[in-house]
PDB file of N, CA and C in Angstrom:
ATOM      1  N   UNK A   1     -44.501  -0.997  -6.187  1.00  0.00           N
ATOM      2  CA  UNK A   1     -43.156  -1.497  -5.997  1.00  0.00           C
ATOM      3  C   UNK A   1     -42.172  -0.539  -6.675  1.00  0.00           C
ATOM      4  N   UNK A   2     -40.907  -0.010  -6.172  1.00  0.00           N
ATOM      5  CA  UNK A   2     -40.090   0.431  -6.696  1.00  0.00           C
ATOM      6  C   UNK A   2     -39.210  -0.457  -7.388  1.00  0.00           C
ATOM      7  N   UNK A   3     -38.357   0.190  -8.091  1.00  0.00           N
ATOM      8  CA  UNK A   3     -37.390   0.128  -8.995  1.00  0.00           C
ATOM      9  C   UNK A   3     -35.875   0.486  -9.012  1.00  0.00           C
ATOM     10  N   UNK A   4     -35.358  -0.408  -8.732  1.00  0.00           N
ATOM     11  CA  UNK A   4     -34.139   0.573  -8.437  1.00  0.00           C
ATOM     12  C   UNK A   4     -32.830  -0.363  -9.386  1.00  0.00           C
ATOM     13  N   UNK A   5     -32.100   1.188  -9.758  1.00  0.00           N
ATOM     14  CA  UNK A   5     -30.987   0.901 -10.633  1.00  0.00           C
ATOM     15  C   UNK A   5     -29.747   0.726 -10.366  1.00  0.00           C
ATOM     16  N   UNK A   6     -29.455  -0.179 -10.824  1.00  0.00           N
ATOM     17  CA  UNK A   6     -27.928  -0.456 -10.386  1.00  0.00           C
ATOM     18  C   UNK A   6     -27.199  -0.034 -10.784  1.00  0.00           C
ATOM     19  N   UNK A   7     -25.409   0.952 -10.523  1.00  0.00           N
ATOM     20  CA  UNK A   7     -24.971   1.068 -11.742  1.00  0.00           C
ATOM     21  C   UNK A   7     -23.492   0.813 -11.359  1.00  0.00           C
ATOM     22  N   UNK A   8     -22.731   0.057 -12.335  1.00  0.00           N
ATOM     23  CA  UNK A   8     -21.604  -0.596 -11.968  1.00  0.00           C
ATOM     24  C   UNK A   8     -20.748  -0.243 -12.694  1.00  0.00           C
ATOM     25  N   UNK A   9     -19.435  -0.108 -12.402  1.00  0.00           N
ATOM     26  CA  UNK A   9     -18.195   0.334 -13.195  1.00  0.00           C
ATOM     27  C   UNK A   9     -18.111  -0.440 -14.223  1.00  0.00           C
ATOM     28  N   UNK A  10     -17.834   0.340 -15.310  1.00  0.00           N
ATOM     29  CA  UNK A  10     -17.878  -0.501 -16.905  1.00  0.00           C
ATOM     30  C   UNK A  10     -16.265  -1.040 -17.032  1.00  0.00           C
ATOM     31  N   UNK A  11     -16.732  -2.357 -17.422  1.00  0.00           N
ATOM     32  CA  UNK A  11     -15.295  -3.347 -17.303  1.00  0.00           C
ATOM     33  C   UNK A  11     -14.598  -2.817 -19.290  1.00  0.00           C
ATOM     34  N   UNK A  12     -13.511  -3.809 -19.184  1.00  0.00           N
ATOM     35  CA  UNK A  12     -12.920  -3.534 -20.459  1.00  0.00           C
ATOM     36  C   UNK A  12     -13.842  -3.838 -21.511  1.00  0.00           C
ATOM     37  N   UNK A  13     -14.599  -4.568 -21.571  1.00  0.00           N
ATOM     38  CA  UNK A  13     -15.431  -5.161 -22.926  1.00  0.00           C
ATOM     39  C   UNK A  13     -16.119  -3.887 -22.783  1.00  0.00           C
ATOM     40  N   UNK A  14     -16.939  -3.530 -21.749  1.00  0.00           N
ATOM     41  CA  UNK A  14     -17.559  -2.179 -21.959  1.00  0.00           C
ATOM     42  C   UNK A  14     -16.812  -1.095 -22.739  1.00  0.00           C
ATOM     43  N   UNK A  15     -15.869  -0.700 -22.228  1.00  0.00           N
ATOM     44  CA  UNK A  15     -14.885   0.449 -23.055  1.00  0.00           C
ATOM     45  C   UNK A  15     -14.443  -0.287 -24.539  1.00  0.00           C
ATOM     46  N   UNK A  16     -14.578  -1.606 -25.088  1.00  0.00           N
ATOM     47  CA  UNK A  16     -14.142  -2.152 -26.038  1.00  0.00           C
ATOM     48  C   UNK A  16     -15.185  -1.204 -26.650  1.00  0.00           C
ATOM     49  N   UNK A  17     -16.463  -2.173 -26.299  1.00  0.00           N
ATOM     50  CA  UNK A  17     -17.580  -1.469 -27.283  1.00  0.00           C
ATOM     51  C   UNK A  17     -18.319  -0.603 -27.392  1.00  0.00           C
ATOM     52  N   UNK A  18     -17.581   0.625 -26.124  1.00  0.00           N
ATOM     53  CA  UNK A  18     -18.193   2.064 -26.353  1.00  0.00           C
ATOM     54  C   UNK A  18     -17.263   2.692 -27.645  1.00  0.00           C
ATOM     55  N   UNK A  19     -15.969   2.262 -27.814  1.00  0.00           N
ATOM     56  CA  UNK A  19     -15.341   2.537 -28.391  1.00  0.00           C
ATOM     57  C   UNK A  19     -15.401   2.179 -29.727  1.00  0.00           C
ATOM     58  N   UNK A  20     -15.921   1.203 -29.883  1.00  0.00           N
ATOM     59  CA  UNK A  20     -16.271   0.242 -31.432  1.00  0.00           C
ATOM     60  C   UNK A  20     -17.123   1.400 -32.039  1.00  0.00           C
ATOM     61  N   UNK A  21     -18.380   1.506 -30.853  1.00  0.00           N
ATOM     62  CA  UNK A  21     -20.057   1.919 -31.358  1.00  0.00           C
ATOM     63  C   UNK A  21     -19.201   3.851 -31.840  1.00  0.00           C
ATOM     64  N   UNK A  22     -18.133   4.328 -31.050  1.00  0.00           N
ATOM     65  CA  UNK A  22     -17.562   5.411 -31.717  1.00  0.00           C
ATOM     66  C   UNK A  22     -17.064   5.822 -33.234  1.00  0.00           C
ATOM     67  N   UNK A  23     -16.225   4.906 -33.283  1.00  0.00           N
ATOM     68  CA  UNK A  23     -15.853   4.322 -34.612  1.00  0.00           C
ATOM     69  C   UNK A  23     -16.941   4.465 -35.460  1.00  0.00           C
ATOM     70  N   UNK A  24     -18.262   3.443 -35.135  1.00  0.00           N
ATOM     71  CA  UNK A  24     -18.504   3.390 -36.452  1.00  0.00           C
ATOM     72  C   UNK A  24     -19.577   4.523 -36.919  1.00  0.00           C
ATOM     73  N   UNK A  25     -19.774   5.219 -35.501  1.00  0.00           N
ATOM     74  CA  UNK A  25     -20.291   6.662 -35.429  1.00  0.00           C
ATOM     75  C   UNK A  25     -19.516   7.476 -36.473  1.00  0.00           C
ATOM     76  N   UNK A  26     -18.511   7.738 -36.430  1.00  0.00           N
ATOM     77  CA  UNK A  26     -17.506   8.439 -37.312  1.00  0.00           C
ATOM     78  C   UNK A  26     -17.772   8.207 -38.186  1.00  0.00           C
ATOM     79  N   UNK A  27     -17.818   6.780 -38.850  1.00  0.00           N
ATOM     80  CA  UNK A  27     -17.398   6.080 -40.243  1.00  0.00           C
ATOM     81  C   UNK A  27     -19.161   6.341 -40.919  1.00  0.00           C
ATOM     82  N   UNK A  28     -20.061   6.534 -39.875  1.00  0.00           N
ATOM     83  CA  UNK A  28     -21.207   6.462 -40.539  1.00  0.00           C
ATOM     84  C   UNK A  28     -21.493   8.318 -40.870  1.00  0.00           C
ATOM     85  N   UNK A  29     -20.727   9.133 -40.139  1.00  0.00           N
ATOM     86  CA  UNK A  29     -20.762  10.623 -40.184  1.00  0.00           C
ATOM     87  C   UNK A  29     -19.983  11.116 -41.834  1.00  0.00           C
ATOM     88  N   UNK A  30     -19.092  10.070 -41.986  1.00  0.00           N
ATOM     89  CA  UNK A  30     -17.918  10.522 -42.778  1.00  0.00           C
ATOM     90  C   UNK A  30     -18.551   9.913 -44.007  1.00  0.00           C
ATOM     91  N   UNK A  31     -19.111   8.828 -44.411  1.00  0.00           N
ATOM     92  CA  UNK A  31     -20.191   8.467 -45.372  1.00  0.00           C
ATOM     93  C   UNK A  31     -21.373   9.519 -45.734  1.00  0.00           C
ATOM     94  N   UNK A  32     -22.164   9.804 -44.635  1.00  0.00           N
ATOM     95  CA  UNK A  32     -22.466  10.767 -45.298  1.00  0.00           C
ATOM     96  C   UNK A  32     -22.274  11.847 -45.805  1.00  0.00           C
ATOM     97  N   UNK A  33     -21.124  12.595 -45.260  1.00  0.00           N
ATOM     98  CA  UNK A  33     -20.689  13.653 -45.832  1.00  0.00           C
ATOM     99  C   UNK A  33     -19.913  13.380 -47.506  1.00  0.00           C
ATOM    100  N   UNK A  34     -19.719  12.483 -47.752  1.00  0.00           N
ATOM    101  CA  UNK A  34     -19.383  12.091 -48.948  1.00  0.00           C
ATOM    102  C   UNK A  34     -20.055  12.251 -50.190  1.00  0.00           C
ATOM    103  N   UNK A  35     -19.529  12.496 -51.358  1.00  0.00           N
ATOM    104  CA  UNK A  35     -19.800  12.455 -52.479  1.00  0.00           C
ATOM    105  C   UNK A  35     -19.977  11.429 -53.185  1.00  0.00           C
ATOM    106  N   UNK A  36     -19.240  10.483 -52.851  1.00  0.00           N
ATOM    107  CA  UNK A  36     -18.819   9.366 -53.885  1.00  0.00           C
ATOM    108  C   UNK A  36     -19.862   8.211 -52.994  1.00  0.00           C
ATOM    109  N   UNK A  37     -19.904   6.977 -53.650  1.00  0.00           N
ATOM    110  CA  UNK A  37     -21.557   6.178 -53.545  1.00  0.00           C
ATOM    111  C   UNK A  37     -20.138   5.199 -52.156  1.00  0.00           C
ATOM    112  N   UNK A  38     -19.089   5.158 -52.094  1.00  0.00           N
ATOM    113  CA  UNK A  38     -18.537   4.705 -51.283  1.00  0.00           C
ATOM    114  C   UNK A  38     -17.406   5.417 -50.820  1.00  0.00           C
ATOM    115  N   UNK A  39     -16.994   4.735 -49.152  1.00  0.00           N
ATOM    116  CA  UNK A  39     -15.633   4.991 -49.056  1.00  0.00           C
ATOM    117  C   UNK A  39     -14.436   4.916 -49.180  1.00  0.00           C
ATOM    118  N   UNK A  40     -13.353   5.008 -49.942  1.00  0.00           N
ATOM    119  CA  UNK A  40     -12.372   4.837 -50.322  1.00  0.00           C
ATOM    120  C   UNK A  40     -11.303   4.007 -48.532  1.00  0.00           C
ATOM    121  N   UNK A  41     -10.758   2.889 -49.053  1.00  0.00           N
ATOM    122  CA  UNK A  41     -10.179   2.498 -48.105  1.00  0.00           C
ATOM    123  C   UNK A  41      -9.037   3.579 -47.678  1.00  0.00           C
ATOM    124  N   UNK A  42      -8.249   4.613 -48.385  1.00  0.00           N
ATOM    125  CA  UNK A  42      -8.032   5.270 -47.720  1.00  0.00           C
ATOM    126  C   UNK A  42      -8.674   6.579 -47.172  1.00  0.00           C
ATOM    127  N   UNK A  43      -9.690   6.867 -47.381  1.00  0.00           N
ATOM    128  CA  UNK A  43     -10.773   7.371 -46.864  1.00  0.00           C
ATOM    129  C   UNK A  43     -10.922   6.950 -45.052  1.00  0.00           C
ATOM    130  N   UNK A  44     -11.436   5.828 -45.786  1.00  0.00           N
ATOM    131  CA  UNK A  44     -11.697   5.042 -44.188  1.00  0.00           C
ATOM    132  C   UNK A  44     -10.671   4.957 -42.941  1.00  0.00           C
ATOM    133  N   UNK A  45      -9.319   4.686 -43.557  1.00  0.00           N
ATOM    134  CA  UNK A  45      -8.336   4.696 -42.761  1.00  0.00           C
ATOM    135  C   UNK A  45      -7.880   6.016 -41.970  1.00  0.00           C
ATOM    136  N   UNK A  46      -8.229   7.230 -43.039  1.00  0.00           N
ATOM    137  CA  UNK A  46      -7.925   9.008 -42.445  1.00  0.00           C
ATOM    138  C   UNK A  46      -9.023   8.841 -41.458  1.00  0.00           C
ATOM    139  N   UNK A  47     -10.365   8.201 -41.778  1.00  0.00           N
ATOM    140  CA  UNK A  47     -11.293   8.674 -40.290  1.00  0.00           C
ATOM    141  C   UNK A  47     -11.202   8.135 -39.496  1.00  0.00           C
ATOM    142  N   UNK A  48     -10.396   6.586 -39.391  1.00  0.00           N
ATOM    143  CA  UNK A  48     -10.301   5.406 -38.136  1.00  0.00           C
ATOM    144  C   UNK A  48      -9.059   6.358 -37.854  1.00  0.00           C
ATOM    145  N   UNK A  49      -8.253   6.984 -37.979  1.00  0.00           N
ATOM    146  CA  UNK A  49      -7.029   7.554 -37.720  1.00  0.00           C
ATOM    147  C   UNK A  49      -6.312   6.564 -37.726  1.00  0.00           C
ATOM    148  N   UNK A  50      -5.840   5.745 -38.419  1.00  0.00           N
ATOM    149  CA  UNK A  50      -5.158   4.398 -38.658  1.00  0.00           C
ATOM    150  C   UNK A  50      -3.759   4.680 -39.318  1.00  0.00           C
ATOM    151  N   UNK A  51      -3.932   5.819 -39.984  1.00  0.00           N
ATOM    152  CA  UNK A  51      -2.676   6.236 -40.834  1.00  0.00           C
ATOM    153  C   UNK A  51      -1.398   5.458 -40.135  1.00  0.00           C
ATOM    154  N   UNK A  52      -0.272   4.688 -40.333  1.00  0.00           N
ATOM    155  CA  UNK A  52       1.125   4.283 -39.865  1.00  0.00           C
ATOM    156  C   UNK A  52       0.664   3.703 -38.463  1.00  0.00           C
ATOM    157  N   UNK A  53      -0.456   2.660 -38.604  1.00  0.00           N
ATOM    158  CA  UNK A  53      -0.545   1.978 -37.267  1.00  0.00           C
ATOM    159  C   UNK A  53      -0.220   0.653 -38.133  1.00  0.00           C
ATOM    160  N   UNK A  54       0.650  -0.190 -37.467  1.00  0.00           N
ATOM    161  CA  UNK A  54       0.623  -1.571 -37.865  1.00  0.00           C
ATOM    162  C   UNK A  54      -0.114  -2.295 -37.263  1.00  0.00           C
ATOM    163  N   UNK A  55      -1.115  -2.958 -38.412  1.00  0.00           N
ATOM    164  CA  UNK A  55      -2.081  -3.968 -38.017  1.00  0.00           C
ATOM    165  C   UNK A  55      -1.251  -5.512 -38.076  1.00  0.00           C
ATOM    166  N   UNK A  56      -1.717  -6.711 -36.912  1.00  0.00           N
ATOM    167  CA  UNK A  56      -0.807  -7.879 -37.205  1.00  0.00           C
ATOM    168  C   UNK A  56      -1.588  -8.525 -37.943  1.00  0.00           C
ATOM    169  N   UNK A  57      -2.870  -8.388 -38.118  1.00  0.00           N
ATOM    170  CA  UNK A  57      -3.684  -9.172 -38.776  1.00  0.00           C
ATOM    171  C   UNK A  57      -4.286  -8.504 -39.842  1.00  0.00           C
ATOM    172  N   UNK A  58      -4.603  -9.351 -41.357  1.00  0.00           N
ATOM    173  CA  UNK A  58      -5.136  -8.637 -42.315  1.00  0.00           C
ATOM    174  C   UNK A  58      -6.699  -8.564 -42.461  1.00  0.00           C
ATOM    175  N   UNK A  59      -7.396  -8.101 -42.805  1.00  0.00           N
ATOM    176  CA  UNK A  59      -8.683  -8.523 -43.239  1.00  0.00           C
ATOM    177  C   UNK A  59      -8.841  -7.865 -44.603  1.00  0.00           C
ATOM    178  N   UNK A  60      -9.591  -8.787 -45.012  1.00  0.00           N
ATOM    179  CA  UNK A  60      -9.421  -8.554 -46.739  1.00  0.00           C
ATOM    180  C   UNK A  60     -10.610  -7.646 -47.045  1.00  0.00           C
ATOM    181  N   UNK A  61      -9.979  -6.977 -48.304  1.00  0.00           N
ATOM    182  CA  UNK A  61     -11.037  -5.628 -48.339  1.00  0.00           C
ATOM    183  C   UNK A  61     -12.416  -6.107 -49.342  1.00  0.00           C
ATOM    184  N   UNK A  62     -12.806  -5.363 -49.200  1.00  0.00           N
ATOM    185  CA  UNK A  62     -14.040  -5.901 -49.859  1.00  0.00           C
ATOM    186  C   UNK A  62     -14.392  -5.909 -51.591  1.00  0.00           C
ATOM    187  N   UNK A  63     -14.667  -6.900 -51.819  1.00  0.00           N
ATOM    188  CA  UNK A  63     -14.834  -6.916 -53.627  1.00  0.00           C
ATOM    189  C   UNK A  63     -15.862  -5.647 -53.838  1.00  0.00           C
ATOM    190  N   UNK A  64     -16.266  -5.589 -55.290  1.00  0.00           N
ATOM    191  CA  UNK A  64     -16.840  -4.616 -56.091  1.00  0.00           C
ATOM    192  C   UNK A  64     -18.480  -4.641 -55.687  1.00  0.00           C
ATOM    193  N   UNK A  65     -19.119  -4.035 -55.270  1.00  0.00           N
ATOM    194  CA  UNK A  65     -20.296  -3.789 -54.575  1.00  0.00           C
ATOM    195  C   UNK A  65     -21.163  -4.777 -56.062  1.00  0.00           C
ATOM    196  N   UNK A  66     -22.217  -5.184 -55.339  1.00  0.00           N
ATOM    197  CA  UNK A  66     -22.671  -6.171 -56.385  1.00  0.00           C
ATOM    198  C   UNK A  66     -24.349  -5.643 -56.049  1.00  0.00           C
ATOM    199  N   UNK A  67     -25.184  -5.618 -57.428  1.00  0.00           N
ATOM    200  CA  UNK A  67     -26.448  -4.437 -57.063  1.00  0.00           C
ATOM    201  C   UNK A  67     -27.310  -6.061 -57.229  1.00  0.00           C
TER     202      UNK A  67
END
């Protein structure tokens, strides 16, 4: 029996989360190149290229790494 593949134009959620899985490609490239045991939130923000984007919503940053 064959097999055959379908392949269908990628809707917006698709481009959402090719775009997410980019991101955190970056964020996981830019960690390692690092020195320091974390990333500095403005760290993070120079590699999301976020610099002077207004966000409407906050999300709270993260407390002190706990071992």
């Amino acid at each position: 029996m064959t097999q055959v593949v379908t392949l269908r134009i990628p809707n917006a959620q698709d481009r959402v989360a090719l775009a997410e899985i980019e991101l955190c490609g970056e964020l996981m490239i830019a960690a390692s190149a690092a020195g320091e045991e974390r990333l500095s939130p403005d760290r993070i923000d120079e590699v999301l290229d976020v610099a002077g984007v207004e966000c409407r919503t906050t999300v709270p940053r993260q407390g002190p790494h706990r071992r």
